[in-house]
Protein backbone atom coordinates (compact mmCIF):
# COMPACT_ATOMS: atom_id res chain seq x y z
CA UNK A 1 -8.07 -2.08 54.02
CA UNK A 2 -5.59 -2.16 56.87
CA UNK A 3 -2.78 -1.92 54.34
CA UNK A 4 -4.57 1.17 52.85
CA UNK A 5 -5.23 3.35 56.46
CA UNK A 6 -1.63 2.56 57.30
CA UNK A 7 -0.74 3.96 54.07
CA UNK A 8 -2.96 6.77 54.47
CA UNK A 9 -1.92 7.95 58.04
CA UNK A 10 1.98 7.99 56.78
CA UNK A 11 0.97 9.71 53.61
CA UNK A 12 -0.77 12.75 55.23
CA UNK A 13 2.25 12.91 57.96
CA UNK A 14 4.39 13.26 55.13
CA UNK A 15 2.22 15.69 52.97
CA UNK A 16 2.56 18.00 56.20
CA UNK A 17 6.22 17.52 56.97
CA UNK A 18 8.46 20.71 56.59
CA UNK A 19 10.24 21.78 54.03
CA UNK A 20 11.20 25.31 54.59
CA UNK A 21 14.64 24.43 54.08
CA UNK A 22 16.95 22.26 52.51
CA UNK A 23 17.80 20.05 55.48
CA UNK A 24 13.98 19.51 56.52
CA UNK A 25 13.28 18.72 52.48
CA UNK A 26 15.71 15.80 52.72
CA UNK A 27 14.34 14.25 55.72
CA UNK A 28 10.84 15.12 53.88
CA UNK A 29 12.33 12.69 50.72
CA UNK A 30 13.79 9.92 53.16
CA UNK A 31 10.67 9.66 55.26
CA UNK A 32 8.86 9.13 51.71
CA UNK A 33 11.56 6.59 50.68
CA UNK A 34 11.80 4.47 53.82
CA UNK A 35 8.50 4.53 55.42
CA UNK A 36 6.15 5.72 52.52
CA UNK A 37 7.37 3.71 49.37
CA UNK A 38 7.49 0.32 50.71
CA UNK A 39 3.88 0.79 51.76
CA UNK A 40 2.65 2.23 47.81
CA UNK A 41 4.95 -0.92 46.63
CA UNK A 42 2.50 -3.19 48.73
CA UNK A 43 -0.72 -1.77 48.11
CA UNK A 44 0.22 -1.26 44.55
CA UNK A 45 0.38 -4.81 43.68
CA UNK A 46 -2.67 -5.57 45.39
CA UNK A 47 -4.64 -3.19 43.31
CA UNK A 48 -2.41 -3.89 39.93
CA UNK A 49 -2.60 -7.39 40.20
CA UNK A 50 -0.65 -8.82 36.90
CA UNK A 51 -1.00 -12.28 36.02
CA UNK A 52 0.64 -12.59 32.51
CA UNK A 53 4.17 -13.53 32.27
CA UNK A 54 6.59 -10.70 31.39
CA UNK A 55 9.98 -11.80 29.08
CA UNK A 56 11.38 -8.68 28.88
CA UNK A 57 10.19 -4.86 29.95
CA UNK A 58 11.96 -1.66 28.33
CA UNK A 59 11.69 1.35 30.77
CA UNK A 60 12.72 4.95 30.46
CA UNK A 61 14.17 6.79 33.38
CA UNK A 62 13.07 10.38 34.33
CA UNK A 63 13.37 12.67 36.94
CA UNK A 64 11.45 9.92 39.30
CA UNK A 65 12.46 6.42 40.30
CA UNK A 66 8.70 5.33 41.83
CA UNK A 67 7.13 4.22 38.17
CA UNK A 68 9.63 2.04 37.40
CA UNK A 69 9.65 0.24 40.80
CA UNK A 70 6.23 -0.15 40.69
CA UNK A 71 6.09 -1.65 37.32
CA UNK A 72 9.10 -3.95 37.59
CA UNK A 73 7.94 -5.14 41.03
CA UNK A 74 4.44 -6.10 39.33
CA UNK A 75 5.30 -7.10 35.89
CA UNK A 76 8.03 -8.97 37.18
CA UNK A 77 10.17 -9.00 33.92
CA UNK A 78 13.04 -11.41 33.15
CA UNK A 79 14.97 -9.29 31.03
CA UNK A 80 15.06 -5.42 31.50
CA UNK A 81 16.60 -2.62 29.63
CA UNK A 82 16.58 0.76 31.78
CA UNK A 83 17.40 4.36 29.25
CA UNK A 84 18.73 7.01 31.55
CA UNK A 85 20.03 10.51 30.92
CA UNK A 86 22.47 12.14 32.50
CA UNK A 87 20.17 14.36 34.61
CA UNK A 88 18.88 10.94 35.42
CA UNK A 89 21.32 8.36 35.83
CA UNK A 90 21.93 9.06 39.98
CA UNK A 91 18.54 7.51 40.06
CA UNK A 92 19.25 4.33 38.57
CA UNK A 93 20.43 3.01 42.18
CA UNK A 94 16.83 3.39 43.93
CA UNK A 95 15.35 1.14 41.08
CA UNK A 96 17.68 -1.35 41.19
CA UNK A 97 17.46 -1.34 45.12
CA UNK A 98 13.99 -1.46 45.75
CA UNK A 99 13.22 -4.04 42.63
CA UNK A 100 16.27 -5.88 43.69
CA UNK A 101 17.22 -6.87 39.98
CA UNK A 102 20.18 -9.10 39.64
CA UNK A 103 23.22 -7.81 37.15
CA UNK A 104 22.43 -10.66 34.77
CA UNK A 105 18.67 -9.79 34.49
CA UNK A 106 19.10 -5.73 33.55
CA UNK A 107 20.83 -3.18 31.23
CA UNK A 108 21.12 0.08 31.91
CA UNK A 109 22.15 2.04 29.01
CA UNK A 110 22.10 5.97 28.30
CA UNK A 111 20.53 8.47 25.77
CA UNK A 112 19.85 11.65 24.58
CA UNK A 113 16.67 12.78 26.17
CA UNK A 114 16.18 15.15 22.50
CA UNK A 115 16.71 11.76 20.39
CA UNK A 116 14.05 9.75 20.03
CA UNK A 117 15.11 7.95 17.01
CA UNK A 118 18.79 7.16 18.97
CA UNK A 119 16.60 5.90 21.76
CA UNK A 120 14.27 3.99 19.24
CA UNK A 121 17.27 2.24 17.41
CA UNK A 122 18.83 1.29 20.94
CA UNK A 123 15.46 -0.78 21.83
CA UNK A 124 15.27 -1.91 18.55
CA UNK A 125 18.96 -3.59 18.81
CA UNK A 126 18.13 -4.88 22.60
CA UNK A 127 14.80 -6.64 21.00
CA UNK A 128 17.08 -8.63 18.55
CA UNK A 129 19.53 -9.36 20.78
CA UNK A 130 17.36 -10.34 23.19
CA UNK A 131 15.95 -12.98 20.12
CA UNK A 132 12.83 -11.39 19.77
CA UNK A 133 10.68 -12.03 23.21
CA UNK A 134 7.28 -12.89 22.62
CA UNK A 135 5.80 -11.40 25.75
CA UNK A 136 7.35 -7.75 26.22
CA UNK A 137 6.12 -4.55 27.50
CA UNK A 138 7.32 -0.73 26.92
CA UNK A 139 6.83 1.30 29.99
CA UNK A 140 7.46 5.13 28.43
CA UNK A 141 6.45 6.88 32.09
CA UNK A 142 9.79 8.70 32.75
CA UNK A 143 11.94 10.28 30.88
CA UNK A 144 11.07 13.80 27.79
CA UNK A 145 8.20 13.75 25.44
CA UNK A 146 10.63 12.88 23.22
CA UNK A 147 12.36 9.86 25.11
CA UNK A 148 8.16 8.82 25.24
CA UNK A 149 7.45 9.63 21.12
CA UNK A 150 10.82 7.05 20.53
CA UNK A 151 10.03 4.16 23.30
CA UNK A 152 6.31 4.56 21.75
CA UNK A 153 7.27 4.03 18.33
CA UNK A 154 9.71 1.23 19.16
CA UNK A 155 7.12 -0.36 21.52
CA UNK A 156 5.10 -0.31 18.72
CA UNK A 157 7.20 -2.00 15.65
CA UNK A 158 8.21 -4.60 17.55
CA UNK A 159 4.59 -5.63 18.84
CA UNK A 160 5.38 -4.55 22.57
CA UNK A 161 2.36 -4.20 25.14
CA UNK A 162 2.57 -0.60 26.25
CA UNK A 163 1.98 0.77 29.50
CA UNK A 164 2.64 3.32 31.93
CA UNK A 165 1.82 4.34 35.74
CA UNK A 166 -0.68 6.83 36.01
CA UNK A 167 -2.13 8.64 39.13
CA UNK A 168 -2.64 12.00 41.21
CA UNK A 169 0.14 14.30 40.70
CA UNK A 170 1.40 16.47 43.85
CA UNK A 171 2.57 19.24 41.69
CA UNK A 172 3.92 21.08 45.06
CA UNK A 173 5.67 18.09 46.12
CA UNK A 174 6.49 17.01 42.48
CA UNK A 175 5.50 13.24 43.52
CA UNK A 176 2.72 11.27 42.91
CA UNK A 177 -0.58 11.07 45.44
CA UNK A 178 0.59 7.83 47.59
CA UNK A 179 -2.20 5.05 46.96
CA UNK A 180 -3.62 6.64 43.28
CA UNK A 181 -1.22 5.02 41.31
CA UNK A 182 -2.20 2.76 38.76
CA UNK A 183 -0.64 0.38 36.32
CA UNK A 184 -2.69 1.70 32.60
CA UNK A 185 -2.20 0.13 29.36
CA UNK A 186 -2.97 1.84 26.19
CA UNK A 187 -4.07 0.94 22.61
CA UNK A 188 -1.49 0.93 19.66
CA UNK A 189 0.08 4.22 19.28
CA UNK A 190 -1.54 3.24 15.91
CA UNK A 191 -5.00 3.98 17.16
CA UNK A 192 -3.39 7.36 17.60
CA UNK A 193 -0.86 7.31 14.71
CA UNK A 194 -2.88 5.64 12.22
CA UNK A 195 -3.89 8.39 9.93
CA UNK A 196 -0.14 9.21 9.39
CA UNK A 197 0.40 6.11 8.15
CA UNK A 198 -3.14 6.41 6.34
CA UNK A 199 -2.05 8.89 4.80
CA UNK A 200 1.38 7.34 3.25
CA UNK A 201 -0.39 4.38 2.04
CA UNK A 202 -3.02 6.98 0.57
CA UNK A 203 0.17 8.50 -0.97
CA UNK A 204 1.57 5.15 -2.07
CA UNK A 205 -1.73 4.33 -4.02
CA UNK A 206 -2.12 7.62 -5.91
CA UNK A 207 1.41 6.66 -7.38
CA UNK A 208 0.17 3.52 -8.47
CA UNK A 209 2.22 1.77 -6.08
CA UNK A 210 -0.60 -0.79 -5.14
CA UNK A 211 1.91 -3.25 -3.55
CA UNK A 212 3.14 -0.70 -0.96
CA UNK A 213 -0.49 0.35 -0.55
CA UNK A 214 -1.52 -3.45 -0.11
CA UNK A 215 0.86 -4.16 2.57
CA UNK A 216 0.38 -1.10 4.69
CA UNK A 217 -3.39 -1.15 4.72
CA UNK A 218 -3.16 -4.94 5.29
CA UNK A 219 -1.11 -4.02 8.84
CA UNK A 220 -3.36 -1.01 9.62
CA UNK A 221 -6.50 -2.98 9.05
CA UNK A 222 -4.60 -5.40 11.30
CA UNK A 223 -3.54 -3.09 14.02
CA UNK A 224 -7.00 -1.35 14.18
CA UNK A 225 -9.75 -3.03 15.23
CA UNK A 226 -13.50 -1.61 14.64
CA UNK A 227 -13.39 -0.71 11.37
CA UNK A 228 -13.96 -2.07 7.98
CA UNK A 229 -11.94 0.76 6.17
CA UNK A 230 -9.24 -0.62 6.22
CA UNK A 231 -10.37 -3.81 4.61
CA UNK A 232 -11.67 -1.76 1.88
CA UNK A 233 -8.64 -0.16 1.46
CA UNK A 234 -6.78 -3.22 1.24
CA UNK A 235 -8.99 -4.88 -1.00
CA UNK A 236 -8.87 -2.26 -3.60
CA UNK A 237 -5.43 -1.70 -3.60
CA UNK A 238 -4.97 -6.10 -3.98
CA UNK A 239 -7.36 -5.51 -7.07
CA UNK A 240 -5.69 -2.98 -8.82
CA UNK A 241 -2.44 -4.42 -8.53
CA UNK A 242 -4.14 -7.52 -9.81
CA UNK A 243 -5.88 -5.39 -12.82
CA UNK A 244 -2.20 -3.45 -13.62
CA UNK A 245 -0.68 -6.81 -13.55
CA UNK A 246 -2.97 -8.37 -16.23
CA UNK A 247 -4.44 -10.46 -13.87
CA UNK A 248 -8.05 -10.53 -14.20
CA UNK A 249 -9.21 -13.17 -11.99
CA UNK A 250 -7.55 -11.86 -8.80
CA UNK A 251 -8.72 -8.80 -9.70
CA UNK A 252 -12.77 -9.47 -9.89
CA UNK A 253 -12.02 -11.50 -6.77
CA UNK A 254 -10.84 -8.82 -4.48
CA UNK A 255 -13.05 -5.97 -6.30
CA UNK A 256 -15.53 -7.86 -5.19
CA UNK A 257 -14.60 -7.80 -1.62
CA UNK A 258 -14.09 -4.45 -1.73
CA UNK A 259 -17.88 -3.35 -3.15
CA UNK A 260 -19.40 -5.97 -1.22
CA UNK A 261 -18.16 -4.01 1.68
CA UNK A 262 -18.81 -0.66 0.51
CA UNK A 263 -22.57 -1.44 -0.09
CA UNK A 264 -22.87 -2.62 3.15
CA UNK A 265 -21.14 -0.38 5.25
CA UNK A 266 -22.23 2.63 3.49
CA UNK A 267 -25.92 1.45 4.37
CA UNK A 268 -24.81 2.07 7.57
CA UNK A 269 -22.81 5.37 7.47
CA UNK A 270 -23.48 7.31 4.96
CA UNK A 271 -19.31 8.62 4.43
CA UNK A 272 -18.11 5.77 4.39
CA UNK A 273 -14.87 4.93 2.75
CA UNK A 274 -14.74 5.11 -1.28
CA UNK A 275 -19.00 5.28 -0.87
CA UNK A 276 -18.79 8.19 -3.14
CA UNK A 277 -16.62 5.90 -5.69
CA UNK A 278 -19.33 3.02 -5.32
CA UNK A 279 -21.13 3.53 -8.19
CA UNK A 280 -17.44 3.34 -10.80
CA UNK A 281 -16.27 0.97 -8.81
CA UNK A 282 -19.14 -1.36 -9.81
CA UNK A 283 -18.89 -0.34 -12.90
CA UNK A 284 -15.12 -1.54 -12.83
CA UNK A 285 -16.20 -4.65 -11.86
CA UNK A 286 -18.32 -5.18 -14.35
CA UNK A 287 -15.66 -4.55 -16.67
CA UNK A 288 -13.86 -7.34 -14.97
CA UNK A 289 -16.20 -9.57 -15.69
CA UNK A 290 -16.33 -8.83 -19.26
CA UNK A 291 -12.60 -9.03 -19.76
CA UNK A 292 -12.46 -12.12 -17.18
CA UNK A 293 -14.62 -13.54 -20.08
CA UNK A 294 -12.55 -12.54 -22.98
CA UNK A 295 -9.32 -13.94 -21.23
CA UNK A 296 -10.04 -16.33 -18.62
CA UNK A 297 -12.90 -18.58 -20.14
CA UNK A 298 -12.43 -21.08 -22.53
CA UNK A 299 -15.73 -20.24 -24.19
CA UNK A 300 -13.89 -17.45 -25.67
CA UNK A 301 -10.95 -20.15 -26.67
CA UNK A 302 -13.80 -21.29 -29.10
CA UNK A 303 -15.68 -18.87 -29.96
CA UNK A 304 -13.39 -15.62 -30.63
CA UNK A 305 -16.91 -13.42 -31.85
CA UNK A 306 -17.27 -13.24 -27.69
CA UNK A 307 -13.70 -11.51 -27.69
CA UNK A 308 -14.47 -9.22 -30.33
CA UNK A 309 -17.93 -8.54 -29.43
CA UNK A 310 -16.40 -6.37 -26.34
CA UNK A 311 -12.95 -4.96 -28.13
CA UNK A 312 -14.43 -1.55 -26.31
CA UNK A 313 -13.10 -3.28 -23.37
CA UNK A 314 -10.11 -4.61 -23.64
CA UNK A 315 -8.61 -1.64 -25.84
CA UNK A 316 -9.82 0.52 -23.00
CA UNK A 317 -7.76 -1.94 -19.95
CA UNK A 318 -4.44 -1.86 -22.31
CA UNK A 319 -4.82 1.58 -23.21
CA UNK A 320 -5.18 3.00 -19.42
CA UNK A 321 -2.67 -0.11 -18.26
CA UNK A 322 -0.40 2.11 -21.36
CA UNK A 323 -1.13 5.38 -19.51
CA UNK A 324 0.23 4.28 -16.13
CA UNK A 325 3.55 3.39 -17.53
CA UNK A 326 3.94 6.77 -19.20
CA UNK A 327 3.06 8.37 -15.94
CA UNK A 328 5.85 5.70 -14.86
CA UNK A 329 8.29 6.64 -17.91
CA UNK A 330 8.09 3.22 -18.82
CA UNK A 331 8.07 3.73 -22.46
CA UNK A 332 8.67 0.59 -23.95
CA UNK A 333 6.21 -0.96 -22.40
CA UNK A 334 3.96 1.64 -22.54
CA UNK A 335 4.73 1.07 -26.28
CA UNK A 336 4.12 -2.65 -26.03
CA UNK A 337 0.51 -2.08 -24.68
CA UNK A 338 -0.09 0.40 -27.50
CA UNK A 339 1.04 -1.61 -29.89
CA UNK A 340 -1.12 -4.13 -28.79
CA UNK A 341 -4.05 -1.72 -29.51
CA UNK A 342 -2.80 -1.38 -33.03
CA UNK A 343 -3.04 -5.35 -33.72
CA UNK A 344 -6.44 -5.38 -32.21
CA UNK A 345 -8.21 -2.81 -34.25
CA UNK A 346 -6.62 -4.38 -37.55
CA UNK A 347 -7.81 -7.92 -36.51
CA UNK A 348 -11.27 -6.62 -35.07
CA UNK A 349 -11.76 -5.10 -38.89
CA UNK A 350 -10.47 -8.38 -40.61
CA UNK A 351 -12.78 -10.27 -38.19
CA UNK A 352 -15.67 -8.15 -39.73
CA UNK A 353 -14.69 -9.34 -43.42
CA UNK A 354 -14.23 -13.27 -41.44
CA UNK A 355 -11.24 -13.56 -41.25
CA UNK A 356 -9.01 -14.37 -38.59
CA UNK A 357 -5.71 -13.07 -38.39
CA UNK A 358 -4.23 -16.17 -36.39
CA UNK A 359 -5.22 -18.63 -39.14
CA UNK A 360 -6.70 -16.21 -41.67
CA UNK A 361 -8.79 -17.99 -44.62
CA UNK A 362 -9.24 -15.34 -47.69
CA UNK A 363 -11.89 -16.81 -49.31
CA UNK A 364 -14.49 -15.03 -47.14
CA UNK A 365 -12.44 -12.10 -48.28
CA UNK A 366 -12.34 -12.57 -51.64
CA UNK A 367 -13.09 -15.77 -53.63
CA UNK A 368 -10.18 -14.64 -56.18
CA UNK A 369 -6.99 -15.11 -54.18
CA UNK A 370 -4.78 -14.24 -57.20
CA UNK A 371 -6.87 -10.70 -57.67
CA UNK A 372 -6.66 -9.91 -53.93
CA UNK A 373 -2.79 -10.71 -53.93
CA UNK A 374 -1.89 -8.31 -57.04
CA UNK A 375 -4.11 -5.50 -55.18
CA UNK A 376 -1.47 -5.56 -52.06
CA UNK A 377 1.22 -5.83 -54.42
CA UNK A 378 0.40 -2.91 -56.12
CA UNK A 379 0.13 -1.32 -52.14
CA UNK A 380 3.38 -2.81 -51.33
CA UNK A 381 5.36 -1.11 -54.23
CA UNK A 382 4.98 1.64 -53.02
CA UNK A 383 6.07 1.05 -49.64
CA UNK A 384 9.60 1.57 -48.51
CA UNK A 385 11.93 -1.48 -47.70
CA UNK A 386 9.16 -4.02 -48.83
CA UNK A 387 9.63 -6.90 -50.92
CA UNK A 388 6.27 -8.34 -53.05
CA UNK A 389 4.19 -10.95 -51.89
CA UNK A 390 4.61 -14.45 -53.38
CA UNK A 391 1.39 -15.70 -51.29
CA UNK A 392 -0.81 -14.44 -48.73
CA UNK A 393 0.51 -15.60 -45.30
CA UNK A 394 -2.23 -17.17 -43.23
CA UNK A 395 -0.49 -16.03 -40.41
CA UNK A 396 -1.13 -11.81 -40.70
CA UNK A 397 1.13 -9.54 -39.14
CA UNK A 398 -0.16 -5.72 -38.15
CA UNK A 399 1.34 -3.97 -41.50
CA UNK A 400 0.32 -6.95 -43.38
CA UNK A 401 -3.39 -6.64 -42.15
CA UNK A 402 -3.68 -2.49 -42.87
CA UNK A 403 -2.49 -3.47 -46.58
CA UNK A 404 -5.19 -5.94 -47.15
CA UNK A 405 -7.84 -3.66 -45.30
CA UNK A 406 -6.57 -1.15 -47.75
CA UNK A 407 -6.97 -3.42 -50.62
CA UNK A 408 -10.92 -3.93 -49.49
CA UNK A 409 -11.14 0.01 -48.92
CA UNK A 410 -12.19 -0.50 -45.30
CA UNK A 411 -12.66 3.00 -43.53
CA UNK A 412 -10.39 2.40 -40.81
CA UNK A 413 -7.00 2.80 -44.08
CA UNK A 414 -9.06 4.46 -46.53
CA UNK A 415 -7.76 8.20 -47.52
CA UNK A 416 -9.83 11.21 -48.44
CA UNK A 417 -7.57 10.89 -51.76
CA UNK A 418 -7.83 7.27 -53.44
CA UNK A 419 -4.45 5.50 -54.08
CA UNK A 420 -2.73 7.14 -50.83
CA UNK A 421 -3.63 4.65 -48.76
CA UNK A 422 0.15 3.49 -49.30
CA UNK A 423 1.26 6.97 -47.77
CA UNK A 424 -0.82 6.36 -44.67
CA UNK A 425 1.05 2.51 -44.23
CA UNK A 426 4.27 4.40 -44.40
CA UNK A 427 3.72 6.66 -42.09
CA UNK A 428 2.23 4.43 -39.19
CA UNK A 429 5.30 1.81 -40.32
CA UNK A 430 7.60 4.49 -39.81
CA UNK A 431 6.46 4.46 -36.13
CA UNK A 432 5.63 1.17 -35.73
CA UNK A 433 9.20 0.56 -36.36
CA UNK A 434 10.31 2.78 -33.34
CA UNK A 435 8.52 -0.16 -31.02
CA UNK A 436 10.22 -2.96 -33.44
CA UNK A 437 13.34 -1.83 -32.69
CA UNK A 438 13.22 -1.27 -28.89
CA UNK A 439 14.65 -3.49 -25.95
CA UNK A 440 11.04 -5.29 -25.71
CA UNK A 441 10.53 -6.27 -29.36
CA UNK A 442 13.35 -7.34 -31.77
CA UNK A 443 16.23 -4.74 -31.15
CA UNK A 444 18.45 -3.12 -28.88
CA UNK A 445 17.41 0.30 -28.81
CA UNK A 446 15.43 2.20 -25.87
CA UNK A 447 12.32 4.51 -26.83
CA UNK A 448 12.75 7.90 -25.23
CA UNK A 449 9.67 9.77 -24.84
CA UNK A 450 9.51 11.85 -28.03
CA UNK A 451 9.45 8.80 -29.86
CA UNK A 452 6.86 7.54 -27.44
CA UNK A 453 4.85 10.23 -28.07
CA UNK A 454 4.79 10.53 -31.73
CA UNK A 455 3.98 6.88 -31.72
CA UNK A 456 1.03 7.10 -29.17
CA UNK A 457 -0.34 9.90 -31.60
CA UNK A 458 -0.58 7.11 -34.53
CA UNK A 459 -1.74 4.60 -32.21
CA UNK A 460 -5.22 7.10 -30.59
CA UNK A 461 -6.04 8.24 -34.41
CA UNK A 462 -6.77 4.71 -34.98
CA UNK A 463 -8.08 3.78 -31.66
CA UNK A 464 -10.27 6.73 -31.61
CA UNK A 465 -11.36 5.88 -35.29
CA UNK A 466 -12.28 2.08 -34.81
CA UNK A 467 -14.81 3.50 -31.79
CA UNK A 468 -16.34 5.45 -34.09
CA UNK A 469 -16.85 2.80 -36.60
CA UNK A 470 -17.56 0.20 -34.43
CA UNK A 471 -20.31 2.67 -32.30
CA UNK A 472 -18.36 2.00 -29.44
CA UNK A 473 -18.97 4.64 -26.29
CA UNK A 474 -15.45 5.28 -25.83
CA UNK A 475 -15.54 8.22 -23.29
CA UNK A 476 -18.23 5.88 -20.87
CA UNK A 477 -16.14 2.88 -21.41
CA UNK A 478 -12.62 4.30 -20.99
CA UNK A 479 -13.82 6.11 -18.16
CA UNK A 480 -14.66 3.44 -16.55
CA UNK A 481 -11.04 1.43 -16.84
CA UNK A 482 -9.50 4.51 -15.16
CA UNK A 483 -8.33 4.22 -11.83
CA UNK A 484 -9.81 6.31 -9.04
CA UNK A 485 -7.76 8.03 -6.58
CA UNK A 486 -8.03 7.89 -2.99
């Protein structure tokens, strides 16, 4: 209390001093630096009492030496950079005298008060040299906006605690109002900042980059305490990379986190995050399930009827898993996937007749093996570049399959003219071989996207056929594969 009156009497002496000319403003500015500033020093660091060790302290130098005293003298850093400009350089020697830092323990370095990103880099390279100090603090008091914007951001990216002197401000005087200042940390510039990089990751997932999205939501969800957002965020974007990937367990796992959250947040607050997407989203991950069973169980390894049962489902994941390459202009394997499409509606209408295109036993077909050989043959002859059939392979490949559904007359070959059923083999082989001879099958060419698109044509006549055979709902169901946007 002593220390305070003291403080008090020389502070109001000094407020009243004369200034009505240069000579008397000087003597004004001494009194303040001999008599007053010791005195705010002292009472300072009773009232800003700092007990955590300091390794190193970055500090920007404006137009007044008295923050950075007082934050040196109670941070009491080992290591300290200073960034001056020119207009503030002269002041450089009333920090250095009144903290009394040794040469070895500072550098003092300039910058362009309109540069924030030369002063950000500058920190940036004194944080490495300095081997990355695990306790450091960013004082951005002094100095532009813009010296404060760049010693923010830098503060921030390298995990800095960030602080800065606050108080009364004599605008008439231009100094602070001895005995209010303060030593005032803030929160993450992310707490401020956040949405901008909300809105990148937000950006990142709409372009299916889910990674990117992952890892930025991860260090937001990180940096922000308070809110389960960002979990969400992250959660969905881990599951959808899993999903694009093919990977179906990681994909119901973190789904899962991501609704479980949803449902119980958005009891809470009504708009919460992806709330309004709730109702797909469980949807999706019901979908998981389903193809988790097809792939991931070996109940399916046995019994393939569970695979086929839901072939709704898993054309729907390859076709939209298709569609995002395209959007990508990753046409051969956007042609891969379709093709994959192809093979499954020939071997879910061969699994109708019972038989199985991995090990396919013709009996169940047709008891006369001889009779159901000389009906392809008569397909195959008139099929370009195709030799006759000795024997029916057990094995059946995707042209081999649509001949021998042709042979049977199954709807999914069959023509509105009988006997040009041979025409229709042609024409889907003709595009068929497109994907044969790409970079990802058994050649060396690269699809470009007209040939992509004249085979994806083939490909949803006969996708969009076997739904209607089969009764499938394929708007609900391939709805429901589709990715949302954020």
């Amino acid at each position: 209390m002593k220390l305070y009156n003291i403080l008090m009497d020389k502070s109001v002496f000094w407020r009243e001093m004369d200034r009505s000319t240069e000579e008397h403003r000087m003597l004004a500015e001494e009194y303040y630096k001999t008599k007053l500033m010791p005195l705010i020093i002292d009472y300072f660091l009773e009232e800003n009492f700092v007990q955590e060790e300091c390794d190193a302290m970055v500090l920007t130098l404006g137009t007044s030496y008295e923050p950075l005293v007082l934050s040196i003298s109670a941070l009491r850093p080992k290591k300290v950079l200073i960034l001056y400009t020119n207009k503030s350089f002269h002041l450089l020697d009333d920090v250095i005298e009144f903290t009394k830092l040794k040469p070895s323990q500072y550098i003092a370095t300039d910058v362009d008060a309109e540069n924030p990103l030369q002063l950000y880099q500058k920190i940036k390279k004194m944080y490495e040299k300095w081997e990355r100090p695990k306790n450091i603090y960013v004082d951005f008091t002094g100095g532009t906006k813009s010296m404060a914007a760049g010693c923010a951001m830098a503060g921030s990216t390298i995990g800095a605690k960030l602080i800065y002197i606050g108080g009364n401000y004599l605008a008439d005087l231009r100094k602070p109002e001895p005995g209010s200042e303060k030593l005032c940390y803030i929160d993450d510039p992310y707490m401020v900042f956040g949405d901008l990089e909300r809105k990148q990751a937000v950006s990142l997932f709409n372009k299916m980059d889910y990674v990117s999205a992952y890892r930025l939501f991860k260090e937001l969800e990180e940096r922000i305490p308070g809110t389960k957002e960002y979990s969400t965020l992250k959660y969905i974007s881990k599951a959808y990379n899993a999903w694009d990937s093919l990977d179906i367990s990681g994909a119901s796992e973190n789904l899962s986190k991501c609704c479980e959250i949803i449902a119980n947040e958005g009891k809470l607050e009504r708009r919460f995050i992806l709330n309004a997407h709730i109702e797909k989203l469980e949807k999706q991950l019901n979908a998981i399930k389903v193809l988790e069973k097809i792939h991931c169980s070996k109940e399916a390894i046995r019994d393939k009827s569970i695979i086929f049962n839901n072939i709704g489902y898993l054309i729907a994941n390859l076709y939209h898993n298709a569609m995002r390459r395209e959007k990508q202009e990753k046409y051969e394997m956007a042609s891969l996937l379709l093709y994959r499409i192809l093979e499954i509606v020939e071997q879910k209408r061969l699994w109708n007749y019972g038989v199985d295109t991995s090990d396919a036993d013709f009996t169940k077909l047709c008891e006369d093996q001889k009779n159901l050989l000389e009906s392809a043959n008569k397909i195959i002859k008139k099929l370009k570049g195709f030799s006759e059939w000795k024997e029916l392979d057990r094995k059946v490949s995707l042209i081999a399959g649509f001949i021998i559904l042709a042979v049977v007359g199954d709807e999914i070959i069959k023509t509105k003219k009988p006997g040009k059923e041979a025409d229709s083999i042609n024409r889907l082989r003709s595009k068929v071989d497109a994907r044969n001879n790409s970079i990802f099958a058994h050649g060396y060419e690269f699809i470009d996207r007209k040939k992509y698109m004249e085979f994806k044509k083939v490909v949803e006549e006969y996708m969009n056929l076997l739904c209607y055979l089969e009764g499938i709902n394929k708007d609900e169901i391939f709805s429901i594969c589709e990715f949302i946007k954020l």
